[in-house]
N, C-alpha and C. Protein backbone atom coordinates (compact mmCIF):
# COMPACT_ATOMS: atom_id res chain seq x y z
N UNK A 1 0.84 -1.18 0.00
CA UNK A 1 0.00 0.00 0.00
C UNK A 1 0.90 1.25 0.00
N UNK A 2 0.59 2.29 -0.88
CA UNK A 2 1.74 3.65 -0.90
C UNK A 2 0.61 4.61 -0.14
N UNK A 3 1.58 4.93 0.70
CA UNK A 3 1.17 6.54 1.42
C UNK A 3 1.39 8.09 0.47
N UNK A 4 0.80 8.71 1.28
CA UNK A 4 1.08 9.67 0.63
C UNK A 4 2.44 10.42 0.61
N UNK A 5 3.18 9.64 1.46
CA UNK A 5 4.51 10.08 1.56
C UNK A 5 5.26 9.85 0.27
N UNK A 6 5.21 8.22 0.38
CA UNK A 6 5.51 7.86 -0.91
C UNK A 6 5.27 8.27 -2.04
N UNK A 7 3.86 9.00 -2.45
CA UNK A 7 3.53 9.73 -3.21
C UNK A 7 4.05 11.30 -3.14
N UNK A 8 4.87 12.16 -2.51
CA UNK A 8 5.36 13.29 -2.40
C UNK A 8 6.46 13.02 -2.92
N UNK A 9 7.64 12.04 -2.25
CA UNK A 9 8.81 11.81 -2.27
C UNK A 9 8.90 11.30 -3.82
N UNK A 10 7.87 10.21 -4.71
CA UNK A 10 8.17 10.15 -6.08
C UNK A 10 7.98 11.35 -6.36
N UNK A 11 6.70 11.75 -6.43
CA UNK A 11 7.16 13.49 -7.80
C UNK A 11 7.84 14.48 -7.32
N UNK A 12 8.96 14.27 -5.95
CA UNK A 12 10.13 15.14 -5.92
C UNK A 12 11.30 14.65 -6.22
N UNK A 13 11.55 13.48 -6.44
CA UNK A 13 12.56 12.61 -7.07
C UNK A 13 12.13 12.42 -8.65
N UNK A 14 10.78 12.66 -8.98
CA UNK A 14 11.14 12.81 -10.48
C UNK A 14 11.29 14.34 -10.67
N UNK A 15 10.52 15.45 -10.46
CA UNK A 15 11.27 16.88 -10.53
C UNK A 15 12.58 17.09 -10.52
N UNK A 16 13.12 16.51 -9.31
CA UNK A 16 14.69 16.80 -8.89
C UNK A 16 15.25 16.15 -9.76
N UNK A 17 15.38 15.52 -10.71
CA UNK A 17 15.29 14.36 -12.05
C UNK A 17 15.89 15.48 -13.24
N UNK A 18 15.14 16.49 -13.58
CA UNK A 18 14.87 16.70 -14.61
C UNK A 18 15.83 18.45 -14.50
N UNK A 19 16.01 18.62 -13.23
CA UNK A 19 16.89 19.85 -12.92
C UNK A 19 18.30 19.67 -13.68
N UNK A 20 18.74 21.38 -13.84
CA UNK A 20 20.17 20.81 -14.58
C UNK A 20 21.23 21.02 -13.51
N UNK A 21 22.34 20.06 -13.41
CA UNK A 21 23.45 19.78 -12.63
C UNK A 21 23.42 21.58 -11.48
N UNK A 22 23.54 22.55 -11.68
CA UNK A 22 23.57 24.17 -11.17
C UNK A 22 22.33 24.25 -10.62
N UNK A 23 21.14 23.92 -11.25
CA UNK A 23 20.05 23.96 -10.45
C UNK A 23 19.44 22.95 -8.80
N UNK A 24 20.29 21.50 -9.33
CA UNK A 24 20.55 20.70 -7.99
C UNK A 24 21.52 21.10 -7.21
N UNK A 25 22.28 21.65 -7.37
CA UNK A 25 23.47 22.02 -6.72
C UNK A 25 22.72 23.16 -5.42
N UNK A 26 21.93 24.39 -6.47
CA UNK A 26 21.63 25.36 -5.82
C UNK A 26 20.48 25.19 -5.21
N UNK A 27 19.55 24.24 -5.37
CA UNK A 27 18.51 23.33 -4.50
C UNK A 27 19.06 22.61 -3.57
N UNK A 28 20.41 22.18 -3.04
CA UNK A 28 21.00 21.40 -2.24
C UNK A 28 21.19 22.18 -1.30
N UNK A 29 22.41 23.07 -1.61
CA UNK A 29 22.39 24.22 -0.70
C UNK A 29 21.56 24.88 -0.03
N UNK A 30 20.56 25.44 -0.54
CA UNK A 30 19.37 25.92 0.14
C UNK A 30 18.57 25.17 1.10
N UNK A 31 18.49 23.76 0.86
CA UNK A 31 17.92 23.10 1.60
C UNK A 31 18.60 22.79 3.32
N UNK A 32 20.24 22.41 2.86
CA UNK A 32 20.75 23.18 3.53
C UNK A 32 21.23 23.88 4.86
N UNK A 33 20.94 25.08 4.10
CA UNK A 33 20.68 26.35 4.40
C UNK A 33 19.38 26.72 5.81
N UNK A 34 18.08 25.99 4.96
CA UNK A 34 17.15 25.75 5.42
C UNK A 34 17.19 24.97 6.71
N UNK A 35 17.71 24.36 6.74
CA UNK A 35 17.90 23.11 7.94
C UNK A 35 18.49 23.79 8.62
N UNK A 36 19.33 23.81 8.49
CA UNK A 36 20.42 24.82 9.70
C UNK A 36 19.29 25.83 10.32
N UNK A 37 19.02 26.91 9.44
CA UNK A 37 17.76 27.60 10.25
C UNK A 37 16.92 27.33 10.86
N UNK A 38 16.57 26.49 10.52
CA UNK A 38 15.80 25.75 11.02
C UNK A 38 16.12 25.09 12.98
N UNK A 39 17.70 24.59 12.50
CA UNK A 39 17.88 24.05 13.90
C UNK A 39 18.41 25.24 14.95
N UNK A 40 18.76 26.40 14.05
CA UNK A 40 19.23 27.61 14.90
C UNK A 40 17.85 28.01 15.77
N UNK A 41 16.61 27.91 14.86
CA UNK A 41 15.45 28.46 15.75
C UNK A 41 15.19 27.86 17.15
N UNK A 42 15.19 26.09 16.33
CA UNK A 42 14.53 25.26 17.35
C UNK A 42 15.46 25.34 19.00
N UNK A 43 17.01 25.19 18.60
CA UNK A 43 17.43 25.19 19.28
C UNK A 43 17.91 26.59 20.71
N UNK A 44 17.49 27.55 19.74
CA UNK A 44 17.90 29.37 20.56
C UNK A 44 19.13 29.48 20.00
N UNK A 45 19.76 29.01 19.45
CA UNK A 45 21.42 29.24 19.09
C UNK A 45 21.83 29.80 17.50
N UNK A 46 22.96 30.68 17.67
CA UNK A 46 23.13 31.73 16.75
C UNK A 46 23.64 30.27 15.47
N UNK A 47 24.27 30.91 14.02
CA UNK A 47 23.89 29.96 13.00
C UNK A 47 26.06 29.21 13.27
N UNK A 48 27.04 30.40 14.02
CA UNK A 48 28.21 29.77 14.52
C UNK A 48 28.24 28.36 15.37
N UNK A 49 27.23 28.58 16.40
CA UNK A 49 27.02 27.73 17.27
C UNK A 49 26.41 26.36 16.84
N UNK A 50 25.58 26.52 16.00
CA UNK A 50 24.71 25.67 15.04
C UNK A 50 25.92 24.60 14.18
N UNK A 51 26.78 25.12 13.64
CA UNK A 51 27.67 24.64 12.96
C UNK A 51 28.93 23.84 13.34
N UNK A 52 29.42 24.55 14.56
CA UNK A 52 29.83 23.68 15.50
C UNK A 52 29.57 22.49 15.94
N UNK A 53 28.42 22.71 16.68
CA UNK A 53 27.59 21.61 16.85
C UNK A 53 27.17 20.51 16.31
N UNK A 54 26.41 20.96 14.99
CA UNK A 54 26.66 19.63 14.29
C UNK A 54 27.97 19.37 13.86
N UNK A 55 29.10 19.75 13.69
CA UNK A 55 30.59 19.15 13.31
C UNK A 55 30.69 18.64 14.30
N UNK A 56 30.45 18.63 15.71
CA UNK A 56 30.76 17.64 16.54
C UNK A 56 30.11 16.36 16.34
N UNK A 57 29.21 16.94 16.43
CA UNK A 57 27.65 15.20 15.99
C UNK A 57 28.58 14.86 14.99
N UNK A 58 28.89 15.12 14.05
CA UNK A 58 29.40 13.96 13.21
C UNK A 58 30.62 13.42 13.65
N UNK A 59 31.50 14.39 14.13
CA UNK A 59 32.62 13.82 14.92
C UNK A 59 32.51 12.13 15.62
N UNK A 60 31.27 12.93 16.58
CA UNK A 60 31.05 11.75 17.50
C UNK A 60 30.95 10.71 16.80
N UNK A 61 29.79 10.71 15.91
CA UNK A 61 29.38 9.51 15.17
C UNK A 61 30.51 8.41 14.24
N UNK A 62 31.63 9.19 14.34
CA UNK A 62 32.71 8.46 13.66
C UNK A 62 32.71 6.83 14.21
N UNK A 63 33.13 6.18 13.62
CA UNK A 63 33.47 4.83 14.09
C UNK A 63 34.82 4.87 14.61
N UNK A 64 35.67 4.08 15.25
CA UNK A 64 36.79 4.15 15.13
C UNK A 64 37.95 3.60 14.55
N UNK A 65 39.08 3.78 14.06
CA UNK A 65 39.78 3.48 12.48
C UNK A 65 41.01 2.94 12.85
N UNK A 66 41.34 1.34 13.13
CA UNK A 66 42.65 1.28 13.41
C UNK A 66 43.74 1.58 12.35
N UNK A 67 43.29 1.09 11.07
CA UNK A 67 44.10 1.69 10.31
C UNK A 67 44.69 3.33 10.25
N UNK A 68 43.87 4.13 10.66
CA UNK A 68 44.24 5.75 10.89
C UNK A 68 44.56 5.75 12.00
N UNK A 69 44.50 5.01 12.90
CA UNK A 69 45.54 4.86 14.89
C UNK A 69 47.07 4.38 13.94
N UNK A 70 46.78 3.41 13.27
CA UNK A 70 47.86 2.76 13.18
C UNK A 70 49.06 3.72 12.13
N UNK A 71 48.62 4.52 11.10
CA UNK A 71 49.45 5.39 10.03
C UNK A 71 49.91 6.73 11.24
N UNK A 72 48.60 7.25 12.00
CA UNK A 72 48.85 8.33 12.74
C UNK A 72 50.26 8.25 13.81
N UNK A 73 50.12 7.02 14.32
CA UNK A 73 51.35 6.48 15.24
C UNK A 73 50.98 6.51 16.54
């Protein structure tokens, strides 16, 4: 059975389809863009702090790499 999700997400994956390479690019960004604002609101925090922040989250989320323990020394 398709939801209507499923039904949003196809005709924005066929739109986003038919964009030229500069136009996805500049739809990526914005989106983004968007998000971040998004988490600056939710969270009270300016768009520096925002950015930080998530660079840590991904930090964290790293796995850890013996091969890069092991080259690093």
């Amino acid at each position: 059975m398709r939801s209507v999700a499923d039904d949003l997400r196809g005709r924005d994956r066929e739109a986003f389809r038919w964009l030229s390479f500069e136009d996805r690019l500049k739809l990526v960004f914005e989106l983004g863009e968007a998000d971040l604002a998004l988490f600056c609101q939710t969270q009270g925090i300016d768009r520096e702090t925002a950015i930080r922040l998530r660079q840590r989250q991904r930090q964290a989320d790293r796995r850890f790499s013996q091969c890069i323990s092991d080259l690093i020394g």
